[in-house]
N, C-alpha and C. Protein backbone atom coordinates (compact mmCIF):
# COMPACT_ATOMS: atom_id res chain seq x y z
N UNK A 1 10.52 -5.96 23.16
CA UNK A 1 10.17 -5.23 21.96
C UNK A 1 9.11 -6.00 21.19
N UNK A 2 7.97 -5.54 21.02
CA UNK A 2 7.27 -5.93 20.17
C UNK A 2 7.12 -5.57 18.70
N UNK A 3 6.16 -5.73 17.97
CA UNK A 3 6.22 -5.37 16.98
C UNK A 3 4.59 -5.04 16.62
N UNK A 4 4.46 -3.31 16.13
CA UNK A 4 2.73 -2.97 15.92
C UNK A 4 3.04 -3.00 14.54
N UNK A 5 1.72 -3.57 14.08
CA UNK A 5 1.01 -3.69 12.80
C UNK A 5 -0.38 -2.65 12.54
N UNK A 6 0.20 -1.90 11.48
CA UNK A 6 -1.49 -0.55 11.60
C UNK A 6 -1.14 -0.09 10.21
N UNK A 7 -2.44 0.14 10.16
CA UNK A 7 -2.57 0.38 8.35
C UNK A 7 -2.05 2.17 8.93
N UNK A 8 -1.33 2.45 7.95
CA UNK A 8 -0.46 3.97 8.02
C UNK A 8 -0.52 4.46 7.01
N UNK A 9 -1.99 5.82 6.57
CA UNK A 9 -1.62 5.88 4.74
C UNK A 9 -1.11 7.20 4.59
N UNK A 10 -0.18 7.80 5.70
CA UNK A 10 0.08 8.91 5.55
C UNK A 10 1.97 7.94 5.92
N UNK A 11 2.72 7.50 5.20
CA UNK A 11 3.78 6.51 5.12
C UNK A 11 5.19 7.80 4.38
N UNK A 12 5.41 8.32 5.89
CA UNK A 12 6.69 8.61 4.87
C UNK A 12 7.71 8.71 3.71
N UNK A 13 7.68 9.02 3.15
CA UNK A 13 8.90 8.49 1.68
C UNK A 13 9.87 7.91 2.09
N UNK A 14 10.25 8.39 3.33
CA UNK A 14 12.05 8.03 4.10
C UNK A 14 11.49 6.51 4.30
N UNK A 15 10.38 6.52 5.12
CA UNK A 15 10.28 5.27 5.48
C UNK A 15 10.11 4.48 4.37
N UNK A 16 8.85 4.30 3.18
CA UNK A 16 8.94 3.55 2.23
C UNK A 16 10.73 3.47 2.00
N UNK A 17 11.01 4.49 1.14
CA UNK A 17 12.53 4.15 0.86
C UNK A 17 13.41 3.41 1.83
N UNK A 18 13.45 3.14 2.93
CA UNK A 18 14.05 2.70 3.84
C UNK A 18 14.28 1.07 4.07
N UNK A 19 12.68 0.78 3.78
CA UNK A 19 12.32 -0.48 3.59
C UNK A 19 12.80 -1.41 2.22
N UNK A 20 12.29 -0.29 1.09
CA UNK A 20 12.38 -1.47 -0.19
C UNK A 20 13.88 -1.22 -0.54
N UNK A 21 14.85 -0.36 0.29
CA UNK A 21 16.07 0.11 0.13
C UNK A 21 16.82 -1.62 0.23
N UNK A 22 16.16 -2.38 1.43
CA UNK A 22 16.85 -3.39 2.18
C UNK A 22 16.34 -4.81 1.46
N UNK A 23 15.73 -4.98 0.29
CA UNK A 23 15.30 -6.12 -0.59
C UNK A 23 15.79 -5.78 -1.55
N UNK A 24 15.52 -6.96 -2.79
CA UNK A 24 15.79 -7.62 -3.74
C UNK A 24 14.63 -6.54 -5.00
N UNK A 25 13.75 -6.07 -4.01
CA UNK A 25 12.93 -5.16 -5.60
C UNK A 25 13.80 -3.62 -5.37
N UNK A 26 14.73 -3.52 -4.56
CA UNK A 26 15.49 -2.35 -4.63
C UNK A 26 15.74 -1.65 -5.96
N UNK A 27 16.35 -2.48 -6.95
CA UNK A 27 16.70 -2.32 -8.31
C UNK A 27 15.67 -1.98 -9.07
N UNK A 28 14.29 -2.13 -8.47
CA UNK A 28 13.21 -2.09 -9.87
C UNK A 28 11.89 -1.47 -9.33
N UNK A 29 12.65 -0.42 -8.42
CA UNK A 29 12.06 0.62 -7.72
C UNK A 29 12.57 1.97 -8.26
N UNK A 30 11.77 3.27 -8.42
CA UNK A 30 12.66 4.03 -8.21
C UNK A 30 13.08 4.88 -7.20
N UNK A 31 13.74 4.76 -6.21
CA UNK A 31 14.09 4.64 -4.74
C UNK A 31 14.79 6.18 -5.27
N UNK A 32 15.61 6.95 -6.03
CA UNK A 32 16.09 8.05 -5.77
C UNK A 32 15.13 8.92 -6.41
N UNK A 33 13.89 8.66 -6.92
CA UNK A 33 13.15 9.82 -7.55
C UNK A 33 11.81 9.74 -6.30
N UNK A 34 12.11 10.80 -5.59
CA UNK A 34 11.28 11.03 -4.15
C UNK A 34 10.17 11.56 -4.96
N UNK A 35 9.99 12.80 -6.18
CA UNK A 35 8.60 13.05 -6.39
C UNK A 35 7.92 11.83 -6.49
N UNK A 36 8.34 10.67 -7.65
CA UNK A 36 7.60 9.66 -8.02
C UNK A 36 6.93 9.22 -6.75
N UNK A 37 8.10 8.44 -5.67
CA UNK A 37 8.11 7.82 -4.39
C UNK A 37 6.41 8.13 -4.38
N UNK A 38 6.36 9.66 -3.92
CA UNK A 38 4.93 10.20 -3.08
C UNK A 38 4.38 10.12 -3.87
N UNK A 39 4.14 10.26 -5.44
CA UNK A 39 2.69 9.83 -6.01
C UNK A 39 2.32 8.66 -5.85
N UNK A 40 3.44 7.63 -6.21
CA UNK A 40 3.21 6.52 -5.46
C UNK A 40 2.64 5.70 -4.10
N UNK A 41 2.78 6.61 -3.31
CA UNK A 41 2.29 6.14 -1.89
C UNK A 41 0.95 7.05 -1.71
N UNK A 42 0.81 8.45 -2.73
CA UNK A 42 -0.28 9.31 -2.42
C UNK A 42 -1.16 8.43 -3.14
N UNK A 43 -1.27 7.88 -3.98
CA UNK A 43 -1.84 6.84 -5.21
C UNK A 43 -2.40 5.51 -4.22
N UNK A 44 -2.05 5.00 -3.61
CA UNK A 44 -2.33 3.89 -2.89
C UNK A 44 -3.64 4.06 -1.28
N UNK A 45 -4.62 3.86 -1.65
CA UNK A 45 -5.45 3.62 -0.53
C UNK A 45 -5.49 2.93 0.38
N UNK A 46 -4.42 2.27 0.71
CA UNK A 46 -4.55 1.60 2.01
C UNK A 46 -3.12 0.47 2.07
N UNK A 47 -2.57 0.86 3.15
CA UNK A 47 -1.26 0.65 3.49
C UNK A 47 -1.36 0.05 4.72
N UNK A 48 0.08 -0.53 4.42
CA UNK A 48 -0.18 -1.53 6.32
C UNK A 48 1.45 -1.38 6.87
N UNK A 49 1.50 -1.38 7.74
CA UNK A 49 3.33 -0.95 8.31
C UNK A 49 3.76 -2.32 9.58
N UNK A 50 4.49 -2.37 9.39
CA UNK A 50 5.17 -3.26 10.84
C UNK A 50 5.81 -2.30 11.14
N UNK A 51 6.32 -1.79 12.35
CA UNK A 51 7.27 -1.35 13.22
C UNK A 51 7.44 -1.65 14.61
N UNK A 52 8.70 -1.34 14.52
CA UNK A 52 9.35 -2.19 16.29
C UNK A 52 10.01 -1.26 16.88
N UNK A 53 9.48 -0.27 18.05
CA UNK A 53 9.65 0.96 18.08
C UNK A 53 9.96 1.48 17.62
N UNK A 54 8.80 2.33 17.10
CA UNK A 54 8.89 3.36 15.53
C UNK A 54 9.49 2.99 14.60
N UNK A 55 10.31 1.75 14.54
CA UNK A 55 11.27 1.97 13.07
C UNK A 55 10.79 0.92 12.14
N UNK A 56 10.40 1.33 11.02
CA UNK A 56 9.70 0.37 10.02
C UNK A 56 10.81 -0.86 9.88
N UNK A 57 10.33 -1.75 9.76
CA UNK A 57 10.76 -2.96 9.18
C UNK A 57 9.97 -3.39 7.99
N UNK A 58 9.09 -3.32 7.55
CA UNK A 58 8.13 -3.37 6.54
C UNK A 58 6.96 -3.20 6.64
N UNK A 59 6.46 -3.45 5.25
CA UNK A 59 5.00 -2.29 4.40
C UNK A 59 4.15 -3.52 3.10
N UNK A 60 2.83 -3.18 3.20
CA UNK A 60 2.58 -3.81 2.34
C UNK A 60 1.72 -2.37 1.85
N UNK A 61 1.91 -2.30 0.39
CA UNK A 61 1.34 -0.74 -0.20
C UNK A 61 -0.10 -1.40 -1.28
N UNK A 62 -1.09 -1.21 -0.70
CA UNK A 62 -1.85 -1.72 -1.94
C UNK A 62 -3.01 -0.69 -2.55
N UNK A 63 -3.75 -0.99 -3.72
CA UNK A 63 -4.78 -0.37 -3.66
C UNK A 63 -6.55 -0.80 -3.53
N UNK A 64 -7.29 -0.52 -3.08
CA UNK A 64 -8.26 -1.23 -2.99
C UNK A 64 -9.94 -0.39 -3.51
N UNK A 65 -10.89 -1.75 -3.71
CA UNK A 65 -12.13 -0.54 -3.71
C UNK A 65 -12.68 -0.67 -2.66
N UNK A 66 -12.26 -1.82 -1.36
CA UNK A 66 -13.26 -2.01 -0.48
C UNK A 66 -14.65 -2.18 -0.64
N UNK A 67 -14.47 -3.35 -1.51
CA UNK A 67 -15.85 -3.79 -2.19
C UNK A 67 -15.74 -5.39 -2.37
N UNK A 68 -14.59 -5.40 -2.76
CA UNK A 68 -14.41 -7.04 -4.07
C UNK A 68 -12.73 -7.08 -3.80
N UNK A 69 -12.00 -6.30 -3.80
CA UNK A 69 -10.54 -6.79 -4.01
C UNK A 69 -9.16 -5.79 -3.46
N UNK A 70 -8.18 -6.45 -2.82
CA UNK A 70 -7.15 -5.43 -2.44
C UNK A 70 -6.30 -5.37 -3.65
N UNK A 71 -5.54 -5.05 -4.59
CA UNK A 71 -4.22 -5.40 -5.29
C UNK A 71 -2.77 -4.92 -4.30
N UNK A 72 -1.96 -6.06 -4.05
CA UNK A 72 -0.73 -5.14 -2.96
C UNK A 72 0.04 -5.16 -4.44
N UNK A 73 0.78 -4.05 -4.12
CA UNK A 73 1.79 -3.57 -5.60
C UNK A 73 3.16 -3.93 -4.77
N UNK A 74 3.17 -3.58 -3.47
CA UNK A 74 4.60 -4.09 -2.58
C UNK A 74 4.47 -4.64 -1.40
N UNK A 75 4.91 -5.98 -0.79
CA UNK A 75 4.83 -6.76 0.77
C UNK A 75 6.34 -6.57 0.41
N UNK A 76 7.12 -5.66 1.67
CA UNK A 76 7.97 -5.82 1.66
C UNK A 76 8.80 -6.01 2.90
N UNK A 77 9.74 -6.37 3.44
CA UNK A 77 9.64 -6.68 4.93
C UNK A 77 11.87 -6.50 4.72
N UNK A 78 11.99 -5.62 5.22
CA UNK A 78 13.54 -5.19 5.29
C UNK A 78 14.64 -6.34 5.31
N UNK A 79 15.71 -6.88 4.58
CA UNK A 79 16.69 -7.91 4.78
C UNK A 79 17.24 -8.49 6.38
N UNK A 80 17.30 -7.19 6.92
CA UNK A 80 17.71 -7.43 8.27
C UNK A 80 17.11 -7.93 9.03
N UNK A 81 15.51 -7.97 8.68
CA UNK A 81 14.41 -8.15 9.74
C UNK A 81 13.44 -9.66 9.32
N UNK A 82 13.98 -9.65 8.17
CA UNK A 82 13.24 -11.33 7.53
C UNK A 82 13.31 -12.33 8.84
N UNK A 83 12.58 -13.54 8.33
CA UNK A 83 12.83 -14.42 9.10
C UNK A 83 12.14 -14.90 10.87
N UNK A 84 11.19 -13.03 10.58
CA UNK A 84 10.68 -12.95 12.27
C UNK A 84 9.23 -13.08 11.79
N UNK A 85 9.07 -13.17 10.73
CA UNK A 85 7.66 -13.64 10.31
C UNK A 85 6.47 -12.59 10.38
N UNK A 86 7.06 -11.08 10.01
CA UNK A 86 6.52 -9.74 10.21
C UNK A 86 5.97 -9.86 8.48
N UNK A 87 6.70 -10.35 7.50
CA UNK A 87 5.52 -10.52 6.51
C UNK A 87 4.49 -11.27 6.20
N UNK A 88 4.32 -12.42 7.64
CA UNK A 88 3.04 -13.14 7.78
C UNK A 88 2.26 -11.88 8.36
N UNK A 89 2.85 -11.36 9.20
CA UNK A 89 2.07 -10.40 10.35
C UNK A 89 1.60 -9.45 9.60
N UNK A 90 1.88 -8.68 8.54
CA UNK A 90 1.65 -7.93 7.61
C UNK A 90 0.35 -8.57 7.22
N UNK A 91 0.65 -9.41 6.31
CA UNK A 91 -0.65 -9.78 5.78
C UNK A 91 -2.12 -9.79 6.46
N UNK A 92 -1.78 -11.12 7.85
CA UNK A 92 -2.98 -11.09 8.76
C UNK A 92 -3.62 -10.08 9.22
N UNK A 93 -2.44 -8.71 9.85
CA UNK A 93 -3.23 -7.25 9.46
C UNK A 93 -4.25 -6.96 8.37
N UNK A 94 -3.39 -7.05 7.22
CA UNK A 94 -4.20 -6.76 5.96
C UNK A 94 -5.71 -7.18 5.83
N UNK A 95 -5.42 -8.84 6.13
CA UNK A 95 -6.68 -9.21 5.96
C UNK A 95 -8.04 -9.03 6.95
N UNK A 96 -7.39 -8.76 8.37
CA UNK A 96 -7.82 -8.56 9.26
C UNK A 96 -9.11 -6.95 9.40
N UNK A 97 -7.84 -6.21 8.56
CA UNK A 97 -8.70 -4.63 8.74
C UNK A 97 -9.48 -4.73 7.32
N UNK A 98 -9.13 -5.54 6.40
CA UNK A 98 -10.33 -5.84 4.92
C UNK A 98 -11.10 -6.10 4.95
N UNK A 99 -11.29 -7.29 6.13
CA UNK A 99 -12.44 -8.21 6.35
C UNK A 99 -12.88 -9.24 5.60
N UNK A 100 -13.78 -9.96 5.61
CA UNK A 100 -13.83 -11.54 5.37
C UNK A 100 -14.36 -11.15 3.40
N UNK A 101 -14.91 -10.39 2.82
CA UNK A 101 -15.64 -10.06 2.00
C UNK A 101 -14.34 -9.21 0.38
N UNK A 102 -13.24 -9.21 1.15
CA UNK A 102 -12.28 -8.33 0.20
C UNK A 102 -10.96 -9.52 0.00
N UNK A 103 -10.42 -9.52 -1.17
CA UNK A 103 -9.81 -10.90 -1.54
C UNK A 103 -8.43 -9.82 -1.72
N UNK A 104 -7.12 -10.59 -1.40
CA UNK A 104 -5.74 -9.80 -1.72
C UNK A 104 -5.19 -10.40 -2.42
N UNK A 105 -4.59 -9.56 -3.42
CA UNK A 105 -3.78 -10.41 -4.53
C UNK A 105 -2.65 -9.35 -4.79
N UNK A 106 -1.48 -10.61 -5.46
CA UNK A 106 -0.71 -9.70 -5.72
C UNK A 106 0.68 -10.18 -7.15
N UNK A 107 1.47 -9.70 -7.29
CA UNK A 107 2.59 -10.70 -8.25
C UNK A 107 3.90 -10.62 -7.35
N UNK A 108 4.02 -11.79 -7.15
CA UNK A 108 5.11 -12.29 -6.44
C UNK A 108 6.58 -12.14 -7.08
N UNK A 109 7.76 -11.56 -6.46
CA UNK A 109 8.92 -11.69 -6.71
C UNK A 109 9.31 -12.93 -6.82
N UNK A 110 10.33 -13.71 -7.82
CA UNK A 110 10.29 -15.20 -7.82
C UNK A 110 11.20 -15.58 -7.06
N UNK A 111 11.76 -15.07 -5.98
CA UNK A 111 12.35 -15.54 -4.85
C UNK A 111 11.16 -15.58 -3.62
N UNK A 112 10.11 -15.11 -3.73
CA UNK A 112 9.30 -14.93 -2.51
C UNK A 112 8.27 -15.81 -2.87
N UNK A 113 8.05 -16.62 -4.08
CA UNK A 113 7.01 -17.45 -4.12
C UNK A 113 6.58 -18.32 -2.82
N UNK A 114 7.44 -19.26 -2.48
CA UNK A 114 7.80 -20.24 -1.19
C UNK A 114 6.63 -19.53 -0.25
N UNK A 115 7.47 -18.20 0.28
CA UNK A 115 6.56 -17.51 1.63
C UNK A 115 5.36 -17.25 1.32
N UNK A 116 4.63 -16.82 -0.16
CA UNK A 116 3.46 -16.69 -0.30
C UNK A 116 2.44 -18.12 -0.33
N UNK A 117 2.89 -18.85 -0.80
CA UNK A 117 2.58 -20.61 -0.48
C UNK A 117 2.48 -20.87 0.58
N UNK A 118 3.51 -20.56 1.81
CA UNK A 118 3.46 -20.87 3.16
C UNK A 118 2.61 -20.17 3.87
N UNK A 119 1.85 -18.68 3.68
CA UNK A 119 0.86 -17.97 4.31
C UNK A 119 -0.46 -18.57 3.69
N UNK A 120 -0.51 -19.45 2.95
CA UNK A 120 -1.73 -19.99 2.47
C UNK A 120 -2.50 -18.76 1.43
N UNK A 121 -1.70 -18.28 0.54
CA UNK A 121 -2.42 -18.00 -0.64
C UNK A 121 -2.15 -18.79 -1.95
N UNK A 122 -3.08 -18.70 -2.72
CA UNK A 122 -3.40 -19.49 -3.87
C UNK A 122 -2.66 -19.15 -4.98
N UNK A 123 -1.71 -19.91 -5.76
CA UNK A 123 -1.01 -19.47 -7.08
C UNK A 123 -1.61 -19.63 -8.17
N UNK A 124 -1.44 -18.57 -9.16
CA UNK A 124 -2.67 -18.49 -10.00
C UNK A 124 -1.14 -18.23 -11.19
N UNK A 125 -1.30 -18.26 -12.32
CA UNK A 125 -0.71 -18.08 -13.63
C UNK A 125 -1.19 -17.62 -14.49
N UNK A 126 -2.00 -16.76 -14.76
CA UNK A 126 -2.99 -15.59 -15.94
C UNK A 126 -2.86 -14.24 -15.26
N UNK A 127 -1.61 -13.77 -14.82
CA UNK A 127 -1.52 -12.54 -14.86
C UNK A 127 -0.86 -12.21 -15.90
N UNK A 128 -0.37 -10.88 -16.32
CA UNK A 128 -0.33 -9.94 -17.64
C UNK A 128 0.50 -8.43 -17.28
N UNK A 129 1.54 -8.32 -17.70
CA UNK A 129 1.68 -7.30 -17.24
C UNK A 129 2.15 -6.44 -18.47
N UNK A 130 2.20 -5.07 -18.42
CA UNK A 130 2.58 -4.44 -19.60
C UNK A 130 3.47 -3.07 -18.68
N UNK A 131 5.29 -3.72 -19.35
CA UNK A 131 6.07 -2.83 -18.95
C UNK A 131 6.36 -1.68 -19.14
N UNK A 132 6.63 -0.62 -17.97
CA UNK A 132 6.97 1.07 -18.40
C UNK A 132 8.03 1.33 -18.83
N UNK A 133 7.81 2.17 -19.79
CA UNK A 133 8.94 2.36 -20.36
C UNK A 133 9.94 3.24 -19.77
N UNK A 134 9.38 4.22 -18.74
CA UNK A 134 10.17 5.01 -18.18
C UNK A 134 10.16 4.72 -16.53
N UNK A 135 11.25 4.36 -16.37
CA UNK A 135 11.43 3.66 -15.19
C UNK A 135 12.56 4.55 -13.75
N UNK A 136 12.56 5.51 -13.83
CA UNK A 136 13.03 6.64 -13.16
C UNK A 136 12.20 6.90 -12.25
């Protein structure tokens, strides 16, 4: 069994939900409001999937201008499936189909700092965020 990596921007809802169902941003998702789900994923230009025959194990959802910068809003890689190093593989996709000229950034869950350190990206501290109030 291997495992394909391919940017997928037509990404199921089942599948997104499936994935961030099995992490720690489960809670601060809204995983039962399926309209949101698809604006959400219809909203995002460029997506990347791991799967290991057909079945997602994880997604990195970002948006980009393909100019100057990716933003990923989610690297998420399923509880069951951690550990096989499919959210390194994610990324190297990412950066791979961006090319040398488009920079990825993102805000790290503070349990996932470590792995983003270990793929060799840079920690930065001047991000800003301004919370929604409606979170459904």
């Amino acid at each position: 069994m291997s495992i394909v990596y391919a940017q997928e921007q037509n990404l199921p809802v089942a599948d997104y939900v499936a994935v961030l169902a099995e992490t720690s941003m489960a809670v601060k998702r809204p995983l039962q409001n399926s309209v949101r789900i698809a604006a959400m994923l219809a909203g995002a230009n460029f997506i990347v999937t791991a799967r290991e025959d057909g079945v997602i194990l994880g997604l990195a959802r970002c948006i980009t201008d393909y100019a100057w910068i990716a933003y990923c809003a989610e690297l998420a890689v399923k509880e069951s499936a951690q550990g096989r190093r499919i959210g390194a593989g994610i990324i190297a996709k990412a950066r791979e189909l961006l090319g040398p000229r488009i920079g990825l950034t993102l805000i790290s869950e503070p349990d996932a700092v470590g792995f983003y350190q270990r793929v060799g990206m840079e920690q930065v501290d001047r991000a800003f965020f301004l919370t929604r109030a409606d979170r459904g």
